[in-house]
PDB file of N, CA and C in Angstrom:
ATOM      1  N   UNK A   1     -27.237   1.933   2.352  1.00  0.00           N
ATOM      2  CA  UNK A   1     -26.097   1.263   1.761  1.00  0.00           C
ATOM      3  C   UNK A   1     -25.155   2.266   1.086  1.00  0.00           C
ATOM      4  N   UNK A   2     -25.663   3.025   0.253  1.00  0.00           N
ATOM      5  CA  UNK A   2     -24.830   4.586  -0.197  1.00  0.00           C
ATOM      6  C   UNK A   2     -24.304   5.083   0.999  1.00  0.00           C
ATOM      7  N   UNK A   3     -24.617   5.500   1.657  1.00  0.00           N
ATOM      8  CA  UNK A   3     -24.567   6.586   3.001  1.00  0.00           C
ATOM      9  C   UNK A   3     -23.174   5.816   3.072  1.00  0.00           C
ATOM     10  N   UNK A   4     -23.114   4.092   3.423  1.00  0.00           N
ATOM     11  CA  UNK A   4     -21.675   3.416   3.644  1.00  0.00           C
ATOM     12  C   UNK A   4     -20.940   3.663   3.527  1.00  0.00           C
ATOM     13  N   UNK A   5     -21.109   3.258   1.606  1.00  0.00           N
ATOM     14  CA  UNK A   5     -19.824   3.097   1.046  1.00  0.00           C
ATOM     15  C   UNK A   5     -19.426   4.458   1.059  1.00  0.00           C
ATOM     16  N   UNK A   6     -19.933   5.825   0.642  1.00  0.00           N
ATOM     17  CA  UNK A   6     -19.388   7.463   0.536  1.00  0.00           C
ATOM     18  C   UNK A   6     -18.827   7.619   1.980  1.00  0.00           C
ATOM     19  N   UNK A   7     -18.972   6.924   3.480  1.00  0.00           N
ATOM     20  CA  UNK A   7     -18.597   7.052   4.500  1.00  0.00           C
ATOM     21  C   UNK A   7     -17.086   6.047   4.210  1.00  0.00           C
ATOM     22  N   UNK A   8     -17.113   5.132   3.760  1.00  0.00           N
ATOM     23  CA  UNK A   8     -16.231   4.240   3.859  1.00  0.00           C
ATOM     24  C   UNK A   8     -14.935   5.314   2.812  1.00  0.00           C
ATOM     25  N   UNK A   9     -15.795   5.473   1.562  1.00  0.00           N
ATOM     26  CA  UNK A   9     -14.621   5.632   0.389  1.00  0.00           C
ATOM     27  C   UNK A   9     -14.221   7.200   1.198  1.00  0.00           C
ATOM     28  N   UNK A  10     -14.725   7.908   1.631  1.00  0.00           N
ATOM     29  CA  UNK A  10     -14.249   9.390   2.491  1.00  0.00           C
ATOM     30  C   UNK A  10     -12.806   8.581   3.313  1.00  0.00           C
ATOM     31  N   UNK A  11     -13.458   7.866   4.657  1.00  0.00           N
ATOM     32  CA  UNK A  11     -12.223   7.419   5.239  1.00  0.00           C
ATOM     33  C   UNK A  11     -10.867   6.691   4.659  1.00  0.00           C
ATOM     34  N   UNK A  12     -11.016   6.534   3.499  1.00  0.00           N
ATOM     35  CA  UNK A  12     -10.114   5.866   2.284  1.00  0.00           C
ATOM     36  C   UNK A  12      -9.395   6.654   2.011  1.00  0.00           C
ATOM     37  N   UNK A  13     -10.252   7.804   1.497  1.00  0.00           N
ATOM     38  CA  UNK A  13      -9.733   9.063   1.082  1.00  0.00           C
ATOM     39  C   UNK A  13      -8.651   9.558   1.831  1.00  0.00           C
ATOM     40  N   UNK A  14      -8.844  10.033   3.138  1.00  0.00           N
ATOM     41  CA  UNK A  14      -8.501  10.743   4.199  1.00  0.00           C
ATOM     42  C   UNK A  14      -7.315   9.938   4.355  1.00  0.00           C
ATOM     43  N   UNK A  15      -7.292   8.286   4.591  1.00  0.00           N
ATOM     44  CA  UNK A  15      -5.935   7.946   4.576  1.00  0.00           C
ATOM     45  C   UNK A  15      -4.959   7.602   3.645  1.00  0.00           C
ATOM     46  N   UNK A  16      -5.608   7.514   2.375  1.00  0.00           N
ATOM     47  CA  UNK A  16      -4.079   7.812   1.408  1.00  0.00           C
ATOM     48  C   UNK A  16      -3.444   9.283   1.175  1.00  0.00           C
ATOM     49  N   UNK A  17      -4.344  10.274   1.387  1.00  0.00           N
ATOM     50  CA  UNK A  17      -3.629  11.970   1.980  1.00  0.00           C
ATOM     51  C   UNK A  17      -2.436  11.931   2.919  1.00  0.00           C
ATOM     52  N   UNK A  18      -2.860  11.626   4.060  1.00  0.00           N
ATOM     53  CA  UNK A  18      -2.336  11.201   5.528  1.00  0.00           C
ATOM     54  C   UNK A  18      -0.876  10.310   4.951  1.00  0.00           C
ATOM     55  N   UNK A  19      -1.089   8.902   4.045  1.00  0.00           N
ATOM     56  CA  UNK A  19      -0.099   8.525   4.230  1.00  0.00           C
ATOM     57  C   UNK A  19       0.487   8.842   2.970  1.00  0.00           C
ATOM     58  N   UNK A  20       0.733   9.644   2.583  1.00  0.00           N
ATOM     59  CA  UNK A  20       1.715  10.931   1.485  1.00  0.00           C
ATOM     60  C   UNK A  20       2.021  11.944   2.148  1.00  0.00           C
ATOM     61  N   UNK A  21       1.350  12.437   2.602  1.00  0.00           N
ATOM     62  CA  UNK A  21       2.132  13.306   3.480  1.00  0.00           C
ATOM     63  C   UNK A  21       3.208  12.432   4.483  1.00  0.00           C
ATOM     64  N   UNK A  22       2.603  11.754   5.119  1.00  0.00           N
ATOM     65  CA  UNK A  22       4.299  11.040   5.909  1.00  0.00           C
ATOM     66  C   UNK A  22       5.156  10.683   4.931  1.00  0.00           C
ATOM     67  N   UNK A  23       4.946   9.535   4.158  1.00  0.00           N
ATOM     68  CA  UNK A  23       5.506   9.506   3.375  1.00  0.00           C
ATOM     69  C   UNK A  23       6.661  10.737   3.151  1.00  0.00           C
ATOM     70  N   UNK A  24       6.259  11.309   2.267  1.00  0.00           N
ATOM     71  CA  UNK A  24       6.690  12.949   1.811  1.00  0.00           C
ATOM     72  C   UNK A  24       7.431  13.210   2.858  1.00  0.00           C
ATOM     73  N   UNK A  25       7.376  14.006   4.060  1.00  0.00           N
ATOM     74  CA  UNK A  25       7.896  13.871   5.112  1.00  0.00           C
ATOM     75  C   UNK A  25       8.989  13.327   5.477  1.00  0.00           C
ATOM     76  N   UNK A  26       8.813  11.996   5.454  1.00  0.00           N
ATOM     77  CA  UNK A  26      10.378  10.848   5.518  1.00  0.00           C
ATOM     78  C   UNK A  26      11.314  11.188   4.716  1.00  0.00           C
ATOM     79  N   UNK A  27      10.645  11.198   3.130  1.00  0.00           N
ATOM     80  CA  UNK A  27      11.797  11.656   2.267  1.00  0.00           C
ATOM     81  C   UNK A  27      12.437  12.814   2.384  1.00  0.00           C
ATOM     82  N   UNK A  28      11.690  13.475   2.798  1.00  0.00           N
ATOM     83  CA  UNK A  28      12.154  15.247   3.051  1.00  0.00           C
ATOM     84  C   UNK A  28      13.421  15.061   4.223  1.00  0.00           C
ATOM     85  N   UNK A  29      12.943  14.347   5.237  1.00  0.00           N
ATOM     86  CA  UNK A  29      14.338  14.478   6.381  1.00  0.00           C
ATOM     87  C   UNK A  29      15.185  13.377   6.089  1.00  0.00           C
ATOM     88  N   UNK A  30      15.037  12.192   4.785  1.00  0.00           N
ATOM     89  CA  UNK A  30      16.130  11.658   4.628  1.00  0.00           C
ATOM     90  C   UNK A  30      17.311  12.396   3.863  1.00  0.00           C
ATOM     91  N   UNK A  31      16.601  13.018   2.872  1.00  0.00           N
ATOM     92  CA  UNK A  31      17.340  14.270   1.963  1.00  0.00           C
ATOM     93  C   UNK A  31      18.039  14.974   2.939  1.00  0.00           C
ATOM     94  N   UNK A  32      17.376  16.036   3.772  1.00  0.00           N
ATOM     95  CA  UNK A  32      18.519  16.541   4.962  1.00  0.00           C
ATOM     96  C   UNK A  32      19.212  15.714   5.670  1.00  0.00           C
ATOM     97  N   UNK A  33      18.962  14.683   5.790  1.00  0.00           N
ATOM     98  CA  UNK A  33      20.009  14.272   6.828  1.00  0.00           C
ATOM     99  C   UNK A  33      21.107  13.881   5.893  1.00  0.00           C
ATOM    100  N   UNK A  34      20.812  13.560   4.644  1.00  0.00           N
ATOM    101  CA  UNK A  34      22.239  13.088   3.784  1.00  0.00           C
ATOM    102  C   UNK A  34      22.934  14.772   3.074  1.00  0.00           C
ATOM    103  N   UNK A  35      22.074  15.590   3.153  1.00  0.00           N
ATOM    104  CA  UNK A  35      22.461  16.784   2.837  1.00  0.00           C
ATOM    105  C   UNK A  35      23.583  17.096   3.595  1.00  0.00           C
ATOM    106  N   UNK A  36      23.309  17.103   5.235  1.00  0.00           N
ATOM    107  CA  UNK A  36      23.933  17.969   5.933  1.00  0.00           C
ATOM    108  C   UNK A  36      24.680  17.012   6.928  1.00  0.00           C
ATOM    109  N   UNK A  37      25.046  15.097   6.382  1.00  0.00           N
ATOM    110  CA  UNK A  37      26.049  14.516   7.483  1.00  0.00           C
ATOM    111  C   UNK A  37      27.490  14.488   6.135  1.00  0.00           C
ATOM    112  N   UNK A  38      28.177  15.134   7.320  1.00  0.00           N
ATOM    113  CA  UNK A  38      29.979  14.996   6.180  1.00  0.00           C
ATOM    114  C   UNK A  38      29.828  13.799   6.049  1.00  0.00           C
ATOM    115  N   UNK A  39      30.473  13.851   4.813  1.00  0.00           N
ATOM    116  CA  UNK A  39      30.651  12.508   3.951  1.00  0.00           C
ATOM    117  C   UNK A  39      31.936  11.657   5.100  1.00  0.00           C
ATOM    118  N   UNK A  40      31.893  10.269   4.654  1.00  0.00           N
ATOM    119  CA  UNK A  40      32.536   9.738   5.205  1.00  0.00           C
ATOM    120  C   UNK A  40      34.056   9.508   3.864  1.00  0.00           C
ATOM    121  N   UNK A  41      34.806   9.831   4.549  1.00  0.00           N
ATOM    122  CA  UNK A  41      36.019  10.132   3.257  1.00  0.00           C
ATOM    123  C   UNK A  41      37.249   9.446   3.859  1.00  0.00           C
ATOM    124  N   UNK A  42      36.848   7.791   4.328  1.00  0.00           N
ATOM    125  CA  UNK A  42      37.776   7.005   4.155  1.00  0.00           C
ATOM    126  C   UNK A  42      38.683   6.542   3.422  1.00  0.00           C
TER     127      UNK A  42
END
């Protein structure tokens, strides 16, 4: 029953890493992309 849950809470682990890094990621190329599109200067 241990063996489980330390198998279970590992794979838990592994995916809230995983989804911070994308996370992180997204924000990183939303920042460039508003960095580097000319403003719209209607």
């Amino acid at each position: 029953m241990l063996k489980k849950l330390l198998i279970v809470a590992g794979v838990l682990g592994v995916a809230a890493v995983v989804f911070r890094k994308v996370r992180s990621a997204n924000e990183e190329r939303a920042l460039w992309h508003e960095a580097t599109t000319a403003p719209d200067l209607r």
